[in-house]
C-alpha atoms as a PDB file:
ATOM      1  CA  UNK A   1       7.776  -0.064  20.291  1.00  0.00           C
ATOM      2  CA  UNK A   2       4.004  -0.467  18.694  1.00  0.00           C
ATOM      3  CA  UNK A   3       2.462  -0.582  22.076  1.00  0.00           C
ATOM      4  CA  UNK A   4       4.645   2.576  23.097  1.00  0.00           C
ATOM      5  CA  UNK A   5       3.566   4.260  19.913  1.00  0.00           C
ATOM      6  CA  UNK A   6      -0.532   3.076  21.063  1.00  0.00           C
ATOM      7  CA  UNK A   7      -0.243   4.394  24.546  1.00  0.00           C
ATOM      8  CA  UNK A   8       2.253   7.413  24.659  1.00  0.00           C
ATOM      9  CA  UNK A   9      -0.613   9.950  24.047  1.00  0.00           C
ATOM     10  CA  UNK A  10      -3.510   7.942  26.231  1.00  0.00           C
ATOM     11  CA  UNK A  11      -2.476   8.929  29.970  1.00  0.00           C
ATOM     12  CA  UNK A  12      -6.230   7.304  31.294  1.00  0.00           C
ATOM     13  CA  UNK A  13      -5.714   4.185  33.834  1.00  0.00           C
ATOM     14  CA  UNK A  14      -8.675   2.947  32.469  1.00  0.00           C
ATOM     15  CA  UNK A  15      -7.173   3.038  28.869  1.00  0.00           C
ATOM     16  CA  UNK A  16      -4.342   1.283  29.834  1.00  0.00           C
ATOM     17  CA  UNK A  17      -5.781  -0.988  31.898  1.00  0.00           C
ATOM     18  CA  UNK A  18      -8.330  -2.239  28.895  1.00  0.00           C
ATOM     19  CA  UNK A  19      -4.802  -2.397  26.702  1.00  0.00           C
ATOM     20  CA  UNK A  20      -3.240  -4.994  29.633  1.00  0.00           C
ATOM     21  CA  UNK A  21      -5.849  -6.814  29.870  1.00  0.00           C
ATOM     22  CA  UNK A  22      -6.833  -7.863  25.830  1.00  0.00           C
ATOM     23  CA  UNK A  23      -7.382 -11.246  25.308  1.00  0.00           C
ATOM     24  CA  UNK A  24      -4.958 -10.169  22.184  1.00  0.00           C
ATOM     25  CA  UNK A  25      -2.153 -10.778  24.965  1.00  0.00           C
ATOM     26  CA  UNK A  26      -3.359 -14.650  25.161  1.00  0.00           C
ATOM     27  CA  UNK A  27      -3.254 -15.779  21.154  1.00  0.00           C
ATOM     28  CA  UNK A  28      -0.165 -17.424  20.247  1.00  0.00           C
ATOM     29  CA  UNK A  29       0.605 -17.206  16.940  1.00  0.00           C
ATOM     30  CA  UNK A  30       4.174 -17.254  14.862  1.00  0.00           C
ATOM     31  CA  UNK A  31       3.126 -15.316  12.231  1.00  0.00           C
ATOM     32  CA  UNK A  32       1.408 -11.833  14.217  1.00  0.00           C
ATOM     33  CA  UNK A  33       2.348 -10.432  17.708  1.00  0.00           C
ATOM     34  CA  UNK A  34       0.008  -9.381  20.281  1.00  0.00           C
ATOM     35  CA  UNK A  35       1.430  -6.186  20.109  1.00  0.00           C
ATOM     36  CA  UNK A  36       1.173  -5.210  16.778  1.00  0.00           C
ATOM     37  CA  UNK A  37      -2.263  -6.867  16.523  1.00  0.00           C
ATOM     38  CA  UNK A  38      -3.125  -4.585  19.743  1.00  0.00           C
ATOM     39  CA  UNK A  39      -1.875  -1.487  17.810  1.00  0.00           C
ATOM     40  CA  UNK A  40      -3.827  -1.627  14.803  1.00  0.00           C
ATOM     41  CA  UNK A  41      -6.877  -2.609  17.071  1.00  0.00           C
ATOM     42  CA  UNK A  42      -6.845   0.919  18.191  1.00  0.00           C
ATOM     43  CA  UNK A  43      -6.077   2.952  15.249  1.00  0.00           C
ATOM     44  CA  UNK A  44      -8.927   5.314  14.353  1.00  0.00           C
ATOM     45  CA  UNK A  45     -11.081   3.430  11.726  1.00  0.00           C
ATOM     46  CA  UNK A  46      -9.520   6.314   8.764  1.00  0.00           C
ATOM     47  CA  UNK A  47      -5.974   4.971   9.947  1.00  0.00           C
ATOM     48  CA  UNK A  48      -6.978   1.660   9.798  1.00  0.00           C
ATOM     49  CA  UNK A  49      -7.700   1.957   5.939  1.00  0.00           C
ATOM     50  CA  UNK A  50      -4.449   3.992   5.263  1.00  0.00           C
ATOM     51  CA  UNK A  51      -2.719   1.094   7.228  1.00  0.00           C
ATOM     52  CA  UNK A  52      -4.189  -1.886   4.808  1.00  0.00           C
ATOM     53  CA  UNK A  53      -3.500   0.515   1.875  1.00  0.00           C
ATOM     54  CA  UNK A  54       0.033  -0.220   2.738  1.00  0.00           C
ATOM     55  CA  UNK A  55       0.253  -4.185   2.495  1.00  0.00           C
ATOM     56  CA  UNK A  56       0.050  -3.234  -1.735  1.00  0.00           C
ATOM     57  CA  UNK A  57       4.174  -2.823  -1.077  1.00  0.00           C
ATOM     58  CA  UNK A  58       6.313  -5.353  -1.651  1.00  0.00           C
ATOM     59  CA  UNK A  59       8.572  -6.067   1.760  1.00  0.00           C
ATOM     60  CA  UNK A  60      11.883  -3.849   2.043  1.00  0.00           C
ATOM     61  CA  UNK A  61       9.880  -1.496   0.355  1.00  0.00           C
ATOM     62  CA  UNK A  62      10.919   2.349   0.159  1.00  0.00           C
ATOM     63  CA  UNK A  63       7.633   4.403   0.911  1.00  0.00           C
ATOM     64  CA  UNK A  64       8.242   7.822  -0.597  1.00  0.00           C
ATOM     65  CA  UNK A  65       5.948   9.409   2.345  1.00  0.00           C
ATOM     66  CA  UNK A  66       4.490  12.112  -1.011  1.00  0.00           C
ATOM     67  CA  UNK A  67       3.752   9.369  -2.924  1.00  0.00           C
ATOM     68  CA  UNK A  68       2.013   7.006  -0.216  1.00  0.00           C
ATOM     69  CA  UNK A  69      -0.246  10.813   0.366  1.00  0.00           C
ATOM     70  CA  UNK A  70      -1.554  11.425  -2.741  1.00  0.00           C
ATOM     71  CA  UNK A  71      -2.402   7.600  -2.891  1.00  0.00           C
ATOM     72  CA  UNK A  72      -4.328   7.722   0.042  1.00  0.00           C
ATOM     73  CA  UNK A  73      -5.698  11.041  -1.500  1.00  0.00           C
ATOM     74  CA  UNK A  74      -6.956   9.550  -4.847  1.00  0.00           C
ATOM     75  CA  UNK A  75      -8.331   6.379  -3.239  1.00  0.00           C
ATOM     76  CA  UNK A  76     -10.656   8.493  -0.928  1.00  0.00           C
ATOM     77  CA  UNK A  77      -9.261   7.042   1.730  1.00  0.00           C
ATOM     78  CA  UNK A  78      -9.014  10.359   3.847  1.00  0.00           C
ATOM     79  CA  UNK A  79     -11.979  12.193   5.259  1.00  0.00           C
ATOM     80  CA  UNK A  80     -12.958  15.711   4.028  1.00  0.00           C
ATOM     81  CA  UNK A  81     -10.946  18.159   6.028  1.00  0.00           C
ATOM     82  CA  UNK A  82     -11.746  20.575   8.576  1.00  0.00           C
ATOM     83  CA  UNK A  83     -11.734  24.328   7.987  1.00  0.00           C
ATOM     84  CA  UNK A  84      -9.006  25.588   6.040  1.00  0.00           C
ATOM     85  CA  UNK A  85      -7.078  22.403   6.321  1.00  0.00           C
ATOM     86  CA  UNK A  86      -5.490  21.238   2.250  1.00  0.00           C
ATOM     87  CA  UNK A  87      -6.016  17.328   1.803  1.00  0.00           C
ATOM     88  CA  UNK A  88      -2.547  17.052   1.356  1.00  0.00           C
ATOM     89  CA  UNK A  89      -1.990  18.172   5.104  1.00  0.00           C
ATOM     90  CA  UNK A  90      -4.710  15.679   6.277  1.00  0.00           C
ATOM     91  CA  UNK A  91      -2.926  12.874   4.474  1.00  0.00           C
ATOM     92  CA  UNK A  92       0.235  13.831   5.948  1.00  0.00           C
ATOM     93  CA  UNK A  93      -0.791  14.069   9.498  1.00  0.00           C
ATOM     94  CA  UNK A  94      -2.506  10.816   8.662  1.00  0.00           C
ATOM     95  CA  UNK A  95       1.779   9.644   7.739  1.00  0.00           C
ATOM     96  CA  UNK A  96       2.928  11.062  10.640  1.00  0.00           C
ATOM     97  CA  UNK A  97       0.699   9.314  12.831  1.00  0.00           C
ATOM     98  CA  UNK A  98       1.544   5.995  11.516  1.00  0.00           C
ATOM     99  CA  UNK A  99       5.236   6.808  12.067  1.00  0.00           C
ATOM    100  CA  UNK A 100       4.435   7.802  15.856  1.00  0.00           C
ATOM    101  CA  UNK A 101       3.003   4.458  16.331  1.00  0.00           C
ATOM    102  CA  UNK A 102       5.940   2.946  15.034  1.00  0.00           C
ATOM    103  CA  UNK A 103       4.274   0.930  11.998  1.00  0.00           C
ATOM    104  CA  UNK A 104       6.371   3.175   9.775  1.00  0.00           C
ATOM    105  CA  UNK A 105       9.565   4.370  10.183  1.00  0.00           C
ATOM    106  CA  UNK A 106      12.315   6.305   8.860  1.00  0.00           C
ATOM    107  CA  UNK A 107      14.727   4.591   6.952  1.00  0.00           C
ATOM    108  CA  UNK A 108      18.524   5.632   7.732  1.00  0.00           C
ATOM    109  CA  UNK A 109      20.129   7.402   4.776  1.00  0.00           C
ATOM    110  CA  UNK A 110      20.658  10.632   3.123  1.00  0.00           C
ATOM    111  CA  UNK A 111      19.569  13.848   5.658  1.00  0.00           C
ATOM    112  CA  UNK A 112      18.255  14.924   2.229  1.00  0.00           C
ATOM    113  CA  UNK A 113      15.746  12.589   1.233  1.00  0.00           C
ATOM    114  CA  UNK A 114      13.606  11.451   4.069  1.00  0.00           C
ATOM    115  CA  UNK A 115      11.896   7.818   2.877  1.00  0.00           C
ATOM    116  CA  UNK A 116      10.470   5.400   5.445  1.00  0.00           C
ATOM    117  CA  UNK A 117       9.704   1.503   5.261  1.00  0.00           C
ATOM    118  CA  UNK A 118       7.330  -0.419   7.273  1.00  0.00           C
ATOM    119  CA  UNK A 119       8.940  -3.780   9.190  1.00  0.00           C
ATOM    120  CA  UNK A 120       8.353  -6.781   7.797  1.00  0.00           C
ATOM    121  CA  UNK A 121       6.349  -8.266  10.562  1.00  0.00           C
ATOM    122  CA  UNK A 122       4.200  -5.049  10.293  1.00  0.00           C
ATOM    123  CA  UNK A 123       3.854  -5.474   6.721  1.00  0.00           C
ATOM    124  CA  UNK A 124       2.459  -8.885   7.599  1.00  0.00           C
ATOM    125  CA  UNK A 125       0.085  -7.402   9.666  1.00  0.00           C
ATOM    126  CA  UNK A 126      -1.162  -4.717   6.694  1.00  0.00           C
ATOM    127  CA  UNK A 127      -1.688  -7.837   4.548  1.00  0.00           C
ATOM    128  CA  UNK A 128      -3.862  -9.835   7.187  1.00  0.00           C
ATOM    129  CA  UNK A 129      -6.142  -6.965   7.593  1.00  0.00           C
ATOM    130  CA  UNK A 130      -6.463  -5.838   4.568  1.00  0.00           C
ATOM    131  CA  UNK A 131      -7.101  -9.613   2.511  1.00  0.00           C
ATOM    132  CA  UNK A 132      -8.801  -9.934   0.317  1.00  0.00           C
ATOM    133  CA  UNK A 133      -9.347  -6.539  -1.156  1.00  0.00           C
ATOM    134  CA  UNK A 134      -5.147  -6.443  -1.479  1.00  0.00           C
ATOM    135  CA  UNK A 135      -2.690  -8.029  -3.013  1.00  0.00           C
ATOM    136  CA  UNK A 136       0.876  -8.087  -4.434  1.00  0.00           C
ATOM    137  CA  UNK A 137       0.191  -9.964  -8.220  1.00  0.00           C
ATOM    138  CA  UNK A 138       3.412 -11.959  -7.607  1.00  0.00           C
ATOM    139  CA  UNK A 139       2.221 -13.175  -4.735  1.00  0.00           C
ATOM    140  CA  UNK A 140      -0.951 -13.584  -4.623  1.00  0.00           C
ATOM    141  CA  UNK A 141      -3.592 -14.789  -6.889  1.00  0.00           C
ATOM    142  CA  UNK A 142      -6.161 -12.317  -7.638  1.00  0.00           C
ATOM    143  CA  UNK A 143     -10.215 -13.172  -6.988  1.00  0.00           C
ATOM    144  CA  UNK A 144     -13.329 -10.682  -7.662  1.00  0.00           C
ATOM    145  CA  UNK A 145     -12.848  -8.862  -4.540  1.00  0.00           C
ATOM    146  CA  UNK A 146      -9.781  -7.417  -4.933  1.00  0.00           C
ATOM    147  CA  UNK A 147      -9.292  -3.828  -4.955  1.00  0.00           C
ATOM    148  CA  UNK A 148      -6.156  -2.713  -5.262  1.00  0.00           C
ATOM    149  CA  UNK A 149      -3.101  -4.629  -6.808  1.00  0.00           C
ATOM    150  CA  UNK A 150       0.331  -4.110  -7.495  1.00  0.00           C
ATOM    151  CA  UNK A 151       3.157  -6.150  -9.352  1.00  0.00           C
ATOM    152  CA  UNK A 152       7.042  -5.767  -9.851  1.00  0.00           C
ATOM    153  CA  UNK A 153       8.007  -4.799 -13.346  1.00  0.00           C
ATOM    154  CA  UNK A 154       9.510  -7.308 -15.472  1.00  0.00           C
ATOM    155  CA  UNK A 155      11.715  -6.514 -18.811  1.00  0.00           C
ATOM    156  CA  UNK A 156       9.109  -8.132 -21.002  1.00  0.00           C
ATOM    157  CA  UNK A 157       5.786  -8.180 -19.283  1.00  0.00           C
ATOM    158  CA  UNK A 158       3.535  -9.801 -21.626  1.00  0.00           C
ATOM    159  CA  UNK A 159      -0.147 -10.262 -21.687  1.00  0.00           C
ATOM    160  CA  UNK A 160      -0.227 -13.550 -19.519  1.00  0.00           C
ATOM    161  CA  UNK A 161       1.028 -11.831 -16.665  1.00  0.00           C
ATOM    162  CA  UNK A 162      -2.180  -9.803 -16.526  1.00  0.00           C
ATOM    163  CA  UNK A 163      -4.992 -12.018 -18.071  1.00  0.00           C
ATOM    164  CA  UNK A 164      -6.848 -12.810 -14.765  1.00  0.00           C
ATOM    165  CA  UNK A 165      -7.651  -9.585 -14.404  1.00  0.00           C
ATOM    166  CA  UNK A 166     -10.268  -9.354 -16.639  1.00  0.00           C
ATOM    167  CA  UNK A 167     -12.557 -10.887 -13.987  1.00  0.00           C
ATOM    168  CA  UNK A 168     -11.669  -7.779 -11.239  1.00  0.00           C
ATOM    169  CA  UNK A 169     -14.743  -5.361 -12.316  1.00  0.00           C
ATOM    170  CA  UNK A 170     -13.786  -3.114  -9.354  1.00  0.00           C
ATOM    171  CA  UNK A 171     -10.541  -2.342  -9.172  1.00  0.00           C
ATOM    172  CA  UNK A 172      -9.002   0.722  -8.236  1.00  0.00           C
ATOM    173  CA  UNK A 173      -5.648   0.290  -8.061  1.00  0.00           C
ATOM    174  CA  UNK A 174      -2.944  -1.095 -10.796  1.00  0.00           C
ATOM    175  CA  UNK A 175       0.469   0.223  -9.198  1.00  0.00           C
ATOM    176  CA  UNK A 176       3.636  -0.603 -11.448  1.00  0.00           C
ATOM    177  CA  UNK A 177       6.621  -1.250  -8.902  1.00  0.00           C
ATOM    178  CA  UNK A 178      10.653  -1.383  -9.956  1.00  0.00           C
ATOM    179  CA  UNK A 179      11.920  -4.796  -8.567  1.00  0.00           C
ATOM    180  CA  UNK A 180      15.616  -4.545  -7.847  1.00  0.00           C
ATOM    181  CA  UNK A 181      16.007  -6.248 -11.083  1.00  0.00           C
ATOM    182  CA  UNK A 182      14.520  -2.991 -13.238  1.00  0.00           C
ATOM    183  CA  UNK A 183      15.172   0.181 -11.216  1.00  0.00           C
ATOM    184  CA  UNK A 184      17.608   0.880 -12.520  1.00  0.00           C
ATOM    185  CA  UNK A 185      16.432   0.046 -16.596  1.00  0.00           C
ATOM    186  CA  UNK A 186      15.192   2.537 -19.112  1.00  0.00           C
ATOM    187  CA  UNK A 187      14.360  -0.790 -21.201  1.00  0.00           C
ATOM    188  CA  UNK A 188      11.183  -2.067 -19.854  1.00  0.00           C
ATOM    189  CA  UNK A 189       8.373  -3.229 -21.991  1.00  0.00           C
ATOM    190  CA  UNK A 190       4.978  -3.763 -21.713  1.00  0.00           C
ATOM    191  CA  UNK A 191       1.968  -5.712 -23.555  1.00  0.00           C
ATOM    192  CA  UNK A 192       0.151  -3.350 -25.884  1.00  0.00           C
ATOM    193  CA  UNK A 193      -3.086  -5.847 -25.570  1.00  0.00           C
ATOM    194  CA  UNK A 194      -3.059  -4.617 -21.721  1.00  0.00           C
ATOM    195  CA  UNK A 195      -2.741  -0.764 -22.544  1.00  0.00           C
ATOM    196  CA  UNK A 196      -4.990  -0.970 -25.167  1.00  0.00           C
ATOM    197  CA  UNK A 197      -7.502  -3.107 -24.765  1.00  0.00           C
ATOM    198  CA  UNK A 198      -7.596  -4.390 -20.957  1.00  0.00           C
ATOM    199  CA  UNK A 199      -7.027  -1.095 -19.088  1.00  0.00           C
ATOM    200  CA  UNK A 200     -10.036   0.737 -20.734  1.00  0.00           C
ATOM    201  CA  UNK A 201     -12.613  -1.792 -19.284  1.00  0.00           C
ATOM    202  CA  UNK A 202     -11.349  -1.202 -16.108  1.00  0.00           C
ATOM    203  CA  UNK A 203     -13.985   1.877 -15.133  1.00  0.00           C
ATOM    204  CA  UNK A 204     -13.461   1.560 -11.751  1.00  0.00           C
ATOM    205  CA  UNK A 205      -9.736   3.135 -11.463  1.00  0.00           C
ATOM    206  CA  UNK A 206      -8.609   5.649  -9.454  1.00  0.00           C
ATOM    207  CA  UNK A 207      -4.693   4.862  -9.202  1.00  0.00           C
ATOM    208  CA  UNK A 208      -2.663   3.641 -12.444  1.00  0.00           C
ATOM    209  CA  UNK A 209       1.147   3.968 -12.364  1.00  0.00           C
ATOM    210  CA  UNK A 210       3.066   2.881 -15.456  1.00  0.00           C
ATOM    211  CA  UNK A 211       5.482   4.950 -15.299  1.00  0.00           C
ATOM    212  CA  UNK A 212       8.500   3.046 -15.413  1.00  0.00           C
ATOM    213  CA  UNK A 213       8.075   1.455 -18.347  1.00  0.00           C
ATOM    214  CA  UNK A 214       9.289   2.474 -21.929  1.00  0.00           C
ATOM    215  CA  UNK A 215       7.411   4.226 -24.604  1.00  0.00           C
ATOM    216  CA  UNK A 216       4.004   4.160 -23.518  1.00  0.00           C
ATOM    217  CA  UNK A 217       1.452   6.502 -25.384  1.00  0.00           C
ATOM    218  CA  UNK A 218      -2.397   6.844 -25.575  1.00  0.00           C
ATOM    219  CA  UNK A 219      -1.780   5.004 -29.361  1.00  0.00           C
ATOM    220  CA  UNK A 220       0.292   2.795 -28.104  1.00  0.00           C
ATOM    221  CA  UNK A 221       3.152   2.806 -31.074  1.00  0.00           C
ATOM    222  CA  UNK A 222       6.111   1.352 -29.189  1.00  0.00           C
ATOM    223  CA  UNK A 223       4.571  -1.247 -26.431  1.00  0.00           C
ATOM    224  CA  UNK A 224       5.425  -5.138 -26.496  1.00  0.00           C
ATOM    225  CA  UNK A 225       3.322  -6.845 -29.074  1.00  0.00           C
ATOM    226  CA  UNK A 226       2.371  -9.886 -27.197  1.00  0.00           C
END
């Protein structure tokens, strides 16, 4: 489907021909296919950095396509638009394409609510390209070039969880996730040492999403005091 999704709008010989014969086609690997390696290869290079942006969710991830937009938005990651064209619409078309391509798609579910999810072998693919500047906290340790990080919510998420950040002068991203352990909590606490006294040394943010925790405040009056 990822190679239909690269070549459905390219109708040159010559285009296709240069797609058949990759040497992509000749790496064997268990971890990436050809295929999907083939179909980032040839995403425009703006694409390419909404694409990475992606690997920051967790697998079986819902991506709310307005939320994954205005995160794109605030990280700069889309171009200034032409004419009369809103950023939002950019970012959107820059959604859309990604779901032609088949590296998102649409989850089944309520006609409703429209939410997509990226394949797990896809989101493998997001996190190769886009290492070491992304990472998942529970996953992955963090080192001074990462850029953007996100971590599932615990009930009690203490300082320790977040000490090694100190040494990440540029990051951009902090994105609070629900685990399927919290989502469904009101009671989730975090360290007031982080609010307070980590988070404004960190001059480099653009994203920060703590919204699912409990009580949080510029003074900080009800956060976990560890």
């Amino acid at each position: 489907m990822a190679i239909g999704g690269l070549l459905r709008t390219k109708l040159s010989q010559d285009y296709w021909n240069d797609v058949l014969k990759s040497n992509i086609w000749e790496l064997t690997t268990d971890e990436l296919q050809p295929s999907l390696i083939l179909s980032y290869r040839y995403l425009p290079a703006p694409l390419k950095r909404c694409f990475a942006y992606c690997s920051i969710f967790p697998k079986n991830s819902i991506l709310e396509k307005n939320m994954v937009v205005q995160l794109w938005i605030a990280e700069g990651l889309v171009p200034q638009p032409q004419s009369e064209k809103s950023w939002e619409k950019a970012a959107e078309e820059y959604f859309d394409e990604l779901v032609s391509r088949c590296l998102i798609h649409q989850r089944s579910g309520d006609d409703l609510v429209v939410n997509f999810e990226m394949h797990d072998l896809v989101n493998d693919l997001a996190m190769t390209v886009s290492s070491p500047y992304c990472i998942k906290l529970d996953e992955q340790k963090p080192n001074e070039r990462v850029r953007h990080l996100s971590y599932n919510i615990g009930e009690y998420d203490s300082y320790d969880k977040f000490d090694k950040l100190q040494a990440l002068k540029g990051l951009r991203t902090i994105l609070a996730l629900p685990s399927h352990l919290t989502r469904f909590s009101c009671n989730n606490f975090l360290s007031r040492k982080l609010v307070c006294d980590l988070l404004p040394q960190m001059k480099q943010l653009r994203v920060l999403s703590l919204s699912n925790y409990t009580g949080i405040s510029l003074s900080c009056p009800t956060l976990l005091e560890i």
